[in-house]
N, C-alpha and C. Protein backbone atom coordinates (compact mmCIF):
# COMPACT_ATOMS: atom_id res chain seq x y z
N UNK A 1 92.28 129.70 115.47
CA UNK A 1 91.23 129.47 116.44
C UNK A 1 90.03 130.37 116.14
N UNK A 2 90.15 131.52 115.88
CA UNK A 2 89.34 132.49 115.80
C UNK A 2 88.65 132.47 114.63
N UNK A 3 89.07 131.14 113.11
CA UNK A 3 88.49 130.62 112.22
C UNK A 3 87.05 129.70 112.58
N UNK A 4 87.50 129.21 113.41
CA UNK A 4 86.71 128.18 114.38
C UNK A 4 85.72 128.62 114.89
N UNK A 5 85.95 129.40 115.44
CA UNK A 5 85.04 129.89 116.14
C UNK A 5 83.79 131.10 115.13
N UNK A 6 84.35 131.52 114.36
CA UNK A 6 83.39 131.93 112.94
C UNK A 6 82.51 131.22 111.96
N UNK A 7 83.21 129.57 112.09
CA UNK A 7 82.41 128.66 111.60
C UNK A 7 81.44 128.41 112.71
N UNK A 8 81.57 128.05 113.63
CA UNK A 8 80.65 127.73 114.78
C UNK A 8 79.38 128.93 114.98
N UNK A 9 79.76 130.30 115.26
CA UNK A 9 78.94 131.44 114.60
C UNK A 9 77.98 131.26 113.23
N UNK A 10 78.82 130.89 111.96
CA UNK A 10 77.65 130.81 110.77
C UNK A 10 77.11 129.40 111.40
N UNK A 11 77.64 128.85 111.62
CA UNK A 11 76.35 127.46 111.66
C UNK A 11 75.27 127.54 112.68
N UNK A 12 75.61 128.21 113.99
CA UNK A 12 74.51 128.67 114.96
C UNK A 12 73.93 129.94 113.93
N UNK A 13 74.25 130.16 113.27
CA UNK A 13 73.12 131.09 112.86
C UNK A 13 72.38 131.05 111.73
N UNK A 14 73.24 129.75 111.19
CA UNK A 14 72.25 128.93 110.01
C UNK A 14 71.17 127.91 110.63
N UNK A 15 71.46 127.16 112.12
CA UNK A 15 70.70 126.77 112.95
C UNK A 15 69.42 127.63 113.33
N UNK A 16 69.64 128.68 113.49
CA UNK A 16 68.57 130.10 114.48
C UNK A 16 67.69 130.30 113.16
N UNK A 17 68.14 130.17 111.90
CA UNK A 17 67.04 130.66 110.72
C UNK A 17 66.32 129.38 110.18
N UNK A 18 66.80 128.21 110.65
CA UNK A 18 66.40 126.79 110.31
C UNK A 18 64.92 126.74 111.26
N UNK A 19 65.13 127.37 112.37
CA UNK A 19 64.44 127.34 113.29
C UNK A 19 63.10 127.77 112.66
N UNK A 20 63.25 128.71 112.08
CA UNK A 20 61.73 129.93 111.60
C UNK A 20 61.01 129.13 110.26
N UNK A 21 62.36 128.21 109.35
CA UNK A 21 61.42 127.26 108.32
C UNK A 21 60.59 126.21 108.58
N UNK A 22 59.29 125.89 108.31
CA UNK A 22 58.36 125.21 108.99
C UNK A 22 58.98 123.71 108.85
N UNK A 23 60.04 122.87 107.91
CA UNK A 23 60.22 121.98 107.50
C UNK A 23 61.14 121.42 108.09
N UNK A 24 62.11 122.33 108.57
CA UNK A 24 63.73 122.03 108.76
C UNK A 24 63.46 122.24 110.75
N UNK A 25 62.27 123.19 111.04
CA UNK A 25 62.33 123.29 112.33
C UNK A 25 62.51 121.95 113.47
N UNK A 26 61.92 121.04 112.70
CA UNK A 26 62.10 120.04 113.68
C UNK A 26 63.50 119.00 113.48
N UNK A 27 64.13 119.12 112.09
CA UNK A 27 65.81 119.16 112.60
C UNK A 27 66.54 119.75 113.24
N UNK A 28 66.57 121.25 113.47
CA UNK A 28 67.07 122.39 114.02
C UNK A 28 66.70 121.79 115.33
N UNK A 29 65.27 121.59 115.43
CA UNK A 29 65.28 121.75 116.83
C UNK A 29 65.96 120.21 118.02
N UNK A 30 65.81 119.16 117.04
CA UNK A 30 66.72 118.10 117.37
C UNK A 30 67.88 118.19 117.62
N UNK A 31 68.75 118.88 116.98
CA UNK A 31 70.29 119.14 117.00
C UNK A 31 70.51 120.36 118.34
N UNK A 32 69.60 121.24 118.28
CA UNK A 32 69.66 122.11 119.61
C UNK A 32 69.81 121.26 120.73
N UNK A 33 68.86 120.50 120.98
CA UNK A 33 68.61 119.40 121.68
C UNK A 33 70.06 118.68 121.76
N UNK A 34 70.53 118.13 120.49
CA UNK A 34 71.97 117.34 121.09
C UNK A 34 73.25 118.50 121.65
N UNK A 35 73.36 119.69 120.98
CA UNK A 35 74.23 120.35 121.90
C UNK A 35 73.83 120.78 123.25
N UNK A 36 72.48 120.83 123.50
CA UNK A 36 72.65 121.23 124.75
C UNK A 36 72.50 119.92 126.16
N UNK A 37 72.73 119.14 125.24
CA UNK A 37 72.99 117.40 126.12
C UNK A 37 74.24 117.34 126.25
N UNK A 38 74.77 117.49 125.24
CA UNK A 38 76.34 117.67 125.39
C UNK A 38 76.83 118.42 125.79
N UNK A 39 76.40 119.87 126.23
CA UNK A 39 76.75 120.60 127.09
C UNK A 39 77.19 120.45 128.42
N UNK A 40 75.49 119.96 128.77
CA UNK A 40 75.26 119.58 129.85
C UNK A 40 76.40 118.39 130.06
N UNK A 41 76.58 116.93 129.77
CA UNK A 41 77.45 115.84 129.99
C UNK A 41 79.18 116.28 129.90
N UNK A 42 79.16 117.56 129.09
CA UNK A 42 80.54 118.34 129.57
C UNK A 42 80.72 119.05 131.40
N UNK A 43 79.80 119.50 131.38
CA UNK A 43 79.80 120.63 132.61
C UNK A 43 80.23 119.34 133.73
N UNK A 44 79.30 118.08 133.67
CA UNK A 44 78.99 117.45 134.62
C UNK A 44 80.11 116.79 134.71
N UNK A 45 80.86 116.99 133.92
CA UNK A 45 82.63 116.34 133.95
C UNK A 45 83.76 117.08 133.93
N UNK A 46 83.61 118.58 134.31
CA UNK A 46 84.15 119.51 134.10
C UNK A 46 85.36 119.39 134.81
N UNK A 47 85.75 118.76 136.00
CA UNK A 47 87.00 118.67 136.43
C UNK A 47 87.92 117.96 135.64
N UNK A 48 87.43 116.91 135.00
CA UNK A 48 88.40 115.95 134.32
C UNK A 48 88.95 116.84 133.03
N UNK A 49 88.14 117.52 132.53
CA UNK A 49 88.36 118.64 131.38
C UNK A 49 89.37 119.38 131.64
N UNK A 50 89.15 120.13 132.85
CA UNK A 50 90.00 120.89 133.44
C UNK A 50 91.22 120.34 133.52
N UNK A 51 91.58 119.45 133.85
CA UNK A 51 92.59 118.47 134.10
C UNK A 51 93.63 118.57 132.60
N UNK A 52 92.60 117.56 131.56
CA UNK A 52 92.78 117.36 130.46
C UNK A 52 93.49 118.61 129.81
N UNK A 53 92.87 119.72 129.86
CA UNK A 53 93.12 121.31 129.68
C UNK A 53 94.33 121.53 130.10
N UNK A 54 95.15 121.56 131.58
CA UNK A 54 96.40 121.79 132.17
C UNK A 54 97.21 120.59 131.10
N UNK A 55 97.24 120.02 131.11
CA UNK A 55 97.40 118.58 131.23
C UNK A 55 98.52 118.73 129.26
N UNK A 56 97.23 119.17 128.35
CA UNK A 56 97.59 119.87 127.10
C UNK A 56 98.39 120.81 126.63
N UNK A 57 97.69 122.01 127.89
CA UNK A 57 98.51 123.71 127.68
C UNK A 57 100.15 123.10 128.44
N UNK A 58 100.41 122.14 128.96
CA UNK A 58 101.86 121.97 130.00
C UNK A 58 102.75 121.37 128.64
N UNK A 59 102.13 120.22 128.15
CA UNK A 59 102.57 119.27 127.28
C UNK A 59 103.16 120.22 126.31
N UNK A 60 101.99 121.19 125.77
CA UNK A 60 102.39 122.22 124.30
C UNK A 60 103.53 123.02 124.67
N UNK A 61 103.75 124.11 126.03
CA UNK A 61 105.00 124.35 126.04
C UNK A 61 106.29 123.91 126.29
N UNK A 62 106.06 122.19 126.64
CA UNK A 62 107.36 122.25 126.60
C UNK A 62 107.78 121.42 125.27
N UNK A 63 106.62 121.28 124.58
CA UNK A 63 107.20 120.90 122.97
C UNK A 63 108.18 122.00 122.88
N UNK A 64 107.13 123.58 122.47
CA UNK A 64 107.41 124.58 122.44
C UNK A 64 109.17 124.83 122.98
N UNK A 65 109.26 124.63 124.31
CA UNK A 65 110.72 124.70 125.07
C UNK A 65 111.60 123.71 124.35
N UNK A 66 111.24 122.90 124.14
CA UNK A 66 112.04 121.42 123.47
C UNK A 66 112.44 122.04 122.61
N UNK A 67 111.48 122.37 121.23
CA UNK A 67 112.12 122.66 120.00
C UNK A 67 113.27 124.38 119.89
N UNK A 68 112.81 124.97 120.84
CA UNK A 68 113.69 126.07 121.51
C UNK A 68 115.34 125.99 121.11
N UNK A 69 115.18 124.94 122.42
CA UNK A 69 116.55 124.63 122.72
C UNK A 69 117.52 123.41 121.99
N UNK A 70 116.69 122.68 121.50
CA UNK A 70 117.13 121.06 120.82
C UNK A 70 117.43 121.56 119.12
N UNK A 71 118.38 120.97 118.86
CA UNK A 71 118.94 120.67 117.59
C UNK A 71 117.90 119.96 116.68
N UNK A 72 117.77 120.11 115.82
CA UNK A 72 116.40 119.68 114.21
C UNK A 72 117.09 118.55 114.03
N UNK A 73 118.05 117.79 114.08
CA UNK A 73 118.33 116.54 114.31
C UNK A 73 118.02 115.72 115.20
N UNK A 74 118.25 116.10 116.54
CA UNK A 74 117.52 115.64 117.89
C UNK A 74 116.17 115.40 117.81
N UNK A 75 115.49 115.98 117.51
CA UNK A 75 113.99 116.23 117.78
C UNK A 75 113.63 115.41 116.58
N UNK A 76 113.81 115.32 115.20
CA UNK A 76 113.73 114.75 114.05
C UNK A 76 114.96 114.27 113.09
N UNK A 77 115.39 112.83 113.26
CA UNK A 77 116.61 112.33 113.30
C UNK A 77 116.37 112.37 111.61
N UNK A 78 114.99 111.66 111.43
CA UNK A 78 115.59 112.12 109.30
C UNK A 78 115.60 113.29 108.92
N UNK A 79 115.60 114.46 109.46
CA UNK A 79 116.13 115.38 109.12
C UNK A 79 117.34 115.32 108.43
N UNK A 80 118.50 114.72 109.07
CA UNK A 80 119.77 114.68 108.49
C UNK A 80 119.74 113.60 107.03
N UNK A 81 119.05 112.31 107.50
CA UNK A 81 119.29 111.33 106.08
C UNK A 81 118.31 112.43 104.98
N UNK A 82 117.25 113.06 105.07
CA UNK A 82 116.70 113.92 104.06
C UNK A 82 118.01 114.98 103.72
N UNK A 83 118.47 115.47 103.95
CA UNK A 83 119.71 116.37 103.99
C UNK A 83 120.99 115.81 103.31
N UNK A 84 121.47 114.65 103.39
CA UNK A 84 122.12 114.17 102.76
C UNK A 84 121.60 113.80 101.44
N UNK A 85 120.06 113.07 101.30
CA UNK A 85 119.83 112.42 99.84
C UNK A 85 119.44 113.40 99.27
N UNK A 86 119.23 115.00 99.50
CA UNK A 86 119.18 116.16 98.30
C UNK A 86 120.95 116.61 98.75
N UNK A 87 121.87 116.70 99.17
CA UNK A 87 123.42 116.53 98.60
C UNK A 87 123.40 117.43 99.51
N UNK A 88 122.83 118.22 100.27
CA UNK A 88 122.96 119.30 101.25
C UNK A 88 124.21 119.06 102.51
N UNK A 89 124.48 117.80 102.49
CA UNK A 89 125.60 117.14 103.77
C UNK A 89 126.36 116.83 103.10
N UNK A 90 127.77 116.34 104.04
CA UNK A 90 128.69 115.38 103.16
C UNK A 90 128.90 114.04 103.34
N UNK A 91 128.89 112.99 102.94
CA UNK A 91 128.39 111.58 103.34
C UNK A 91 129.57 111.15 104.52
N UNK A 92 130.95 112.07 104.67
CA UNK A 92 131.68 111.74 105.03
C UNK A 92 131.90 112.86 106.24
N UNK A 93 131.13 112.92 106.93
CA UNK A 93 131.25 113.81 108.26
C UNK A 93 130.67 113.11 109.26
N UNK A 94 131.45 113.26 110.37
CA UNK A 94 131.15 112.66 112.02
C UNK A 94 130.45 112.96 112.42
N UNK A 95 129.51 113.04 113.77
CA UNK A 95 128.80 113.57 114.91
C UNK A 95 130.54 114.06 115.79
């Protein structure tokens, strides 16, 4: 995440020096313009986000809890046929 957010840093600040070239200023200043529209059309929907947000962080831990507690077969059934066709199983064992 914190990659992310370093790219977003160099590009706002490859944006901020775009700004000062007489040529590129009026791209820079277009694109300022679309993030801060999109800003704005975020904020103005901010509950549903919010939502969306719970909604994600709930889902991720209980992957998280799932894969915890669940067997690598359960969760991913070719696990086992991959396991058998490198010889790792025996073709002749039960559940």
């Amino acid at each position: 995440m914190n990659q992310y957010l370093m790219y977003i840093g160099i590009g706002f600040g490859v944006l901020l020096v775009c700004l000062v070239i007489p040529g590129v200023k009026i791209l820079a200043e277009a694109i300022f313009k679309g993030i801060v529209e999109f800003t704005t059309e975020m904020l103005k929907h901010k509950s549903t986000f919010i939502i969306w947000f719970i909604k994600t962080l709930a889902s991720d831990h209980m992957r998280i809890l799932q894969h915890a507690t669940q067997a690598r077969d359960t969760i991913d059934p070719t696990q086992r046929i991959r396991r058998k066709a490198m010889g790792y199983e025996d073709d002749d064992e039960d559940d």
